[in-house]
N, C-alpha and C. Protein backbone atom coordinates (compact mmCIF):
# COMPACT_ATOMS: atom_id res chain seq x y z
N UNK A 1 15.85 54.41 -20.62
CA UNK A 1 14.74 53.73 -19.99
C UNK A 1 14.93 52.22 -20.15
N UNK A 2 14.43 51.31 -19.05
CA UNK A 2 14.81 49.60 -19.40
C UNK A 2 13.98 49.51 -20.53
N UNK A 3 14.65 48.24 -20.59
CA UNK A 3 13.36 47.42 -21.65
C UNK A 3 11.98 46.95 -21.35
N UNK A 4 11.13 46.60 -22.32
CA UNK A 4 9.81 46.83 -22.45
C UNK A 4 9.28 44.60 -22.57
N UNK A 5 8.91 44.47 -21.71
CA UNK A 5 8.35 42.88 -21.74
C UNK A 5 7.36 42.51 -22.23
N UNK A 6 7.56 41.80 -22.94
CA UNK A 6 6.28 41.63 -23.72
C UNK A 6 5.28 40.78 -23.22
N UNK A 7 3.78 41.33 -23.29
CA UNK A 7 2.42 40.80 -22.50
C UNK A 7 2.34 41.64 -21.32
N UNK A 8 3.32 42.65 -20.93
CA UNK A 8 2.96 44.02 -20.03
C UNK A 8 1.98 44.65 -20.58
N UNK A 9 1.40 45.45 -19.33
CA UNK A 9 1.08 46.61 -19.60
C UNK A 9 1.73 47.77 -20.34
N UNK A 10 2.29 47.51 -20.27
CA UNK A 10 3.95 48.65 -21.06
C UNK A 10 3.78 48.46 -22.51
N UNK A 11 3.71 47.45 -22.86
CA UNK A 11 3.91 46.74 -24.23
C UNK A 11 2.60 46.98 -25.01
N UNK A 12 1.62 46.84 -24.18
CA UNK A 12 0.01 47.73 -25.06
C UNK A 12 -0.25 49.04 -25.22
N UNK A 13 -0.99 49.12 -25.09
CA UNK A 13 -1.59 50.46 -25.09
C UNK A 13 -2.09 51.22 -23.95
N UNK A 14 -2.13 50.15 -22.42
CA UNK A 14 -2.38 50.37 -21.55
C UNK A 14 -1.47 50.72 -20.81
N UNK A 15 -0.20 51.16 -20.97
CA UNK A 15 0.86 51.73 -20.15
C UNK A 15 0.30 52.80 -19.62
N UNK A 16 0.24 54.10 -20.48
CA UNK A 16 -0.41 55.16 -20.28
C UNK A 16 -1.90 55.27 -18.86
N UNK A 17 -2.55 54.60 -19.20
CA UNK A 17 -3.83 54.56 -18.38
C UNK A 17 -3.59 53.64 -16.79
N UNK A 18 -2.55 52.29 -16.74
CA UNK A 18 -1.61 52.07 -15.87
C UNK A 18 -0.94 53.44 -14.68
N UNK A 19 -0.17 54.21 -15.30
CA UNK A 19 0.43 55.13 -15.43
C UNK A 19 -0.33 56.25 -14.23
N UNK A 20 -1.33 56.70 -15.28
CA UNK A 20 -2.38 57.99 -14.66
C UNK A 20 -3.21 57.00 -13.32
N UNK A 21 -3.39 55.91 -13.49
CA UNK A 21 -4.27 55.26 -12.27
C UNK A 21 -3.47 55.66 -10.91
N UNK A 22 -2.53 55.08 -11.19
CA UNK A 22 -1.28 54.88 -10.24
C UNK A 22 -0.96 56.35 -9.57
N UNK A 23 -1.11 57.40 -10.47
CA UNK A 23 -0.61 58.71 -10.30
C UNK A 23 -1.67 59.30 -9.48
N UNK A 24 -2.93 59.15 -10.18
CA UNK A 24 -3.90 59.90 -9.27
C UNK A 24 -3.92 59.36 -7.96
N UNK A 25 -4.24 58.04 -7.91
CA UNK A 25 -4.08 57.41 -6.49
C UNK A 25 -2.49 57.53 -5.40
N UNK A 26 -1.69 58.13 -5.93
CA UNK A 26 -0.49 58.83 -5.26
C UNK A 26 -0.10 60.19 -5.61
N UNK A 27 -0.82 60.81 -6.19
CA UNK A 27 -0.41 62.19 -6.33
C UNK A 27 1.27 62.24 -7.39
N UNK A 28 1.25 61.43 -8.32
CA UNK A 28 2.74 61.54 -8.29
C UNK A 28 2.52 61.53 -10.19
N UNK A 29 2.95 62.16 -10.77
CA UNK A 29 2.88 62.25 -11.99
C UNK A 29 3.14 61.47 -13.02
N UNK A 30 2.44 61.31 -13.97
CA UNK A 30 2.70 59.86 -14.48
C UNK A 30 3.27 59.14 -15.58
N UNK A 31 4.17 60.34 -15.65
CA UNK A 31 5.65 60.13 -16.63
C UNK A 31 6.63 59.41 -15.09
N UNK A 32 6.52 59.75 -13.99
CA UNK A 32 6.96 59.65 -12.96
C UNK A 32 6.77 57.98 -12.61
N UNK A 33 5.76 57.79 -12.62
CA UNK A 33 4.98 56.26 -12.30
C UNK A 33 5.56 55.50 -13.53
N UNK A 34 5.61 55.95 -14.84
CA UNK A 34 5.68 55.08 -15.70
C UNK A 34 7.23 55.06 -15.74
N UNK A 35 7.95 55.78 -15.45
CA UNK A 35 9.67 55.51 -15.29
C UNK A 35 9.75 54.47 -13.53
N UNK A 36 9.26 54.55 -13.07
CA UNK A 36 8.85 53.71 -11.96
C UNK A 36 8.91 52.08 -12.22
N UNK A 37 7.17 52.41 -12.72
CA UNK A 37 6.87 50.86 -13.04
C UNK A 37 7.46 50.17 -14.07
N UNK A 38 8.41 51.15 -15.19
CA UNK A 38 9.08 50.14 -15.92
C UNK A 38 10.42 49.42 -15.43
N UNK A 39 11.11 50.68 -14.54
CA UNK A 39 12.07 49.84 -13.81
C UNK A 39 11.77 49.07 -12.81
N UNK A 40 10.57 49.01 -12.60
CA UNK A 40 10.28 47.55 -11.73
C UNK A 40 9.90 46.15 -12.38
N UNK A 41 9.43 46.69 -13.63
CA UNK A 41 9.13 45.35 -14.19
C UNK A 41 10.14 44.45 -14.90
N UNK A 42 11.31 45.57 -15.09
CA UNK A 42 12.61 45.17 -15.71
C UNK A 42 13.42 44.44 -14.47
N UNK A 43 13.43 44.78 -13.37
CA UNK A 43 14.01 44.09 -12.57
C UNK A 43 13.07 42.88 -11.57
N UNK A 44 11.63 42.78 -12.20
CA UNK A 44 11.13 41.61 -11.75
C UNK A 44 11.40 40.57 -12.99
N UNK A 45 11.42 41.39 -14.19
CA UNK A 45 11.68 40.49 -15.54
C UNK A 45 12.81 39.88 -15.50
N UNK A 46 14.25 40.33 -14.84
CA UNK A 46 15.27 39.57 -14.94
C UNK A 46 15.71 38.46 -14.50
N UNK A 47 14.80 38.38 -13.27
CA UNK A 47 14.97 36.99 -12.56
C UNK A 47 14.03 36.15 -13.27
N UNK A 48 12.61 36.39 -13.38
CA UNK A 48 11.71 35.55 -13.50
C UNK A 48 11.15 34.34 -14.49
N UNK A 49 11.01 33.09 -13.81
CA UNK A 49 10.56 32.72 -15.11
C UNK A 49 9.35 32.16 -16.21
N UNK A 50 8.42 32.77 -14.73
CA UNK A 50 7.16 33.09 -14.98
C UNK A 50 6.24 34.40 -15.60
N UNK A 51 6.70 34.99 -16.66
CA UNK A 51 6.05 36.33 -17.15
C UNK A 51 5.11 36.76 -17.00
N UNK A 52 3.94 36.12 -16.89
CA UNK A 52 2.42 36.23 -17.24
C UNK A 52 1.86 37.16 -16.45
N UNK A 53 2.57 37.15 -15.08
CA UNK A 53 1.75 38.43 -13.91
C UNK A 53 2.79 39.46 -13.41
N UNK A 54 3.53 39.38 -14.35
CA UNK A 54 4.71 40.55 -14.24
C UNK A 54 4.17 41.83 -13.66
N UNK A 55 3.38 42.31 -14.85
CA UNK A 55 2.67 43.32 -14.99
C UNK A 55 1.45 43.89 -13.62
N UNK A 56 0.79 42.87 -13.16
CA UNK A 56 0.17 42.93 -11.99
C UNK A 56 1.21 43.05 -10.56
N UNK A 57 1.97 42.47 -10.68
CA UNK A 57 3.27 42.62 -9.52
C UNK A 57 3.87 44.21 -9.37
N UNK A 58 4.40 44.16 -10.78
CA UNK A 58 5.10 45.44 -10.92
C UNK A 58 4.47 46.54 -10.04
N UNK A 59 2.62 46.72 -11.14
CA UNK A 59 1.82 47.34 -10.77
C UNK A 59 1.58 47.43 -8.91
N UNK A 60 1.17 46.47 -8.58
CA UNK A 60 1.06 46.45 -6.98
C UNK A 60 2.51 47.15 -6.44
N UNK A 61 3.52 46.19 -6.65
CA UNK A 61 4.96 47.29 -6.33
C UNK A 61 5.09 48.50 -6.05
N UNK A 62 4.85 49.28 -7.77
CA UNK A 62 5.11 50.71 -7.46
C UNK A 62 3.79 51.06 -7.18
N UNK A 63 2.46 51.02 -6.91
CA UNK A 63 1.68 51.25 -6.11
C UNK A 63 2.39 51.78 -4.23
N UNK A 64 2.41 50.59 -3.77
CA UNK A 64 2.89 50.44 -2.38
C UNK A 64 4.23 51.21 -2.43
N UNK A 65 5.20 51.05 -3.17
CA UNK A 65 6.22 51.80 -2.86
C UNK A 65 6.31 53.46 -2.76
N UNK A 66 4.93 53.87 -4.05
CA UNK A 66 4.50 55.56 -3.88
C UNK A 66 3.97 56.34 -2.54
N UNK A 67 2.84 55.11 -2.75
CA UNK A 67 2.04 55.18 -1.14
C UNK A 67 2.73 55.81 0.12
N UNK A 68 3.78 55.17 0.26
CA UNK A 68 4.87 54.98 0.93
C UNK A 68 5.06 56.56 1.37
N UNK A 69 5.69 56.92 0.41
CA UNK A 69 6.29 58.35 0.37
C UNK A 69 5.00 59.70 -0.02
């Protein structure tokens, strides 16, 4: 699994509840969402050099990208 950024959602306690939001609102399970949204936040984390709304990006991301499918 990537790494974990610190001041995410990932990094609290709110991964989990992140996770199930995301899932119910796409039907998609949320071990599923959370292998998702961490590889999105790992690859918004690598460029960026603004951290602070990582976590809200990510989130919107794999939102729209579930939706999707």
């Amino acid at each position: 699994m990537a790494r974990s950024v610190p001041g995410t959602p990932l990094d609290s306690g709110q991964a989990r509840a992140v996770a199930e939001e995301i899932g119910k609102d796409t039907d998609t399970a949320p071990d599923v969402v959370e292998e998702i949204y961490q590889q999105e936040l790992s690859s918004l984390a690598s460029e960026a050099k603004i951290t602070q709304f990582l976590g809200v990006i990510a989130t919107r991301r794999v939102r729209m990208m579930l939706k999707k499918h």
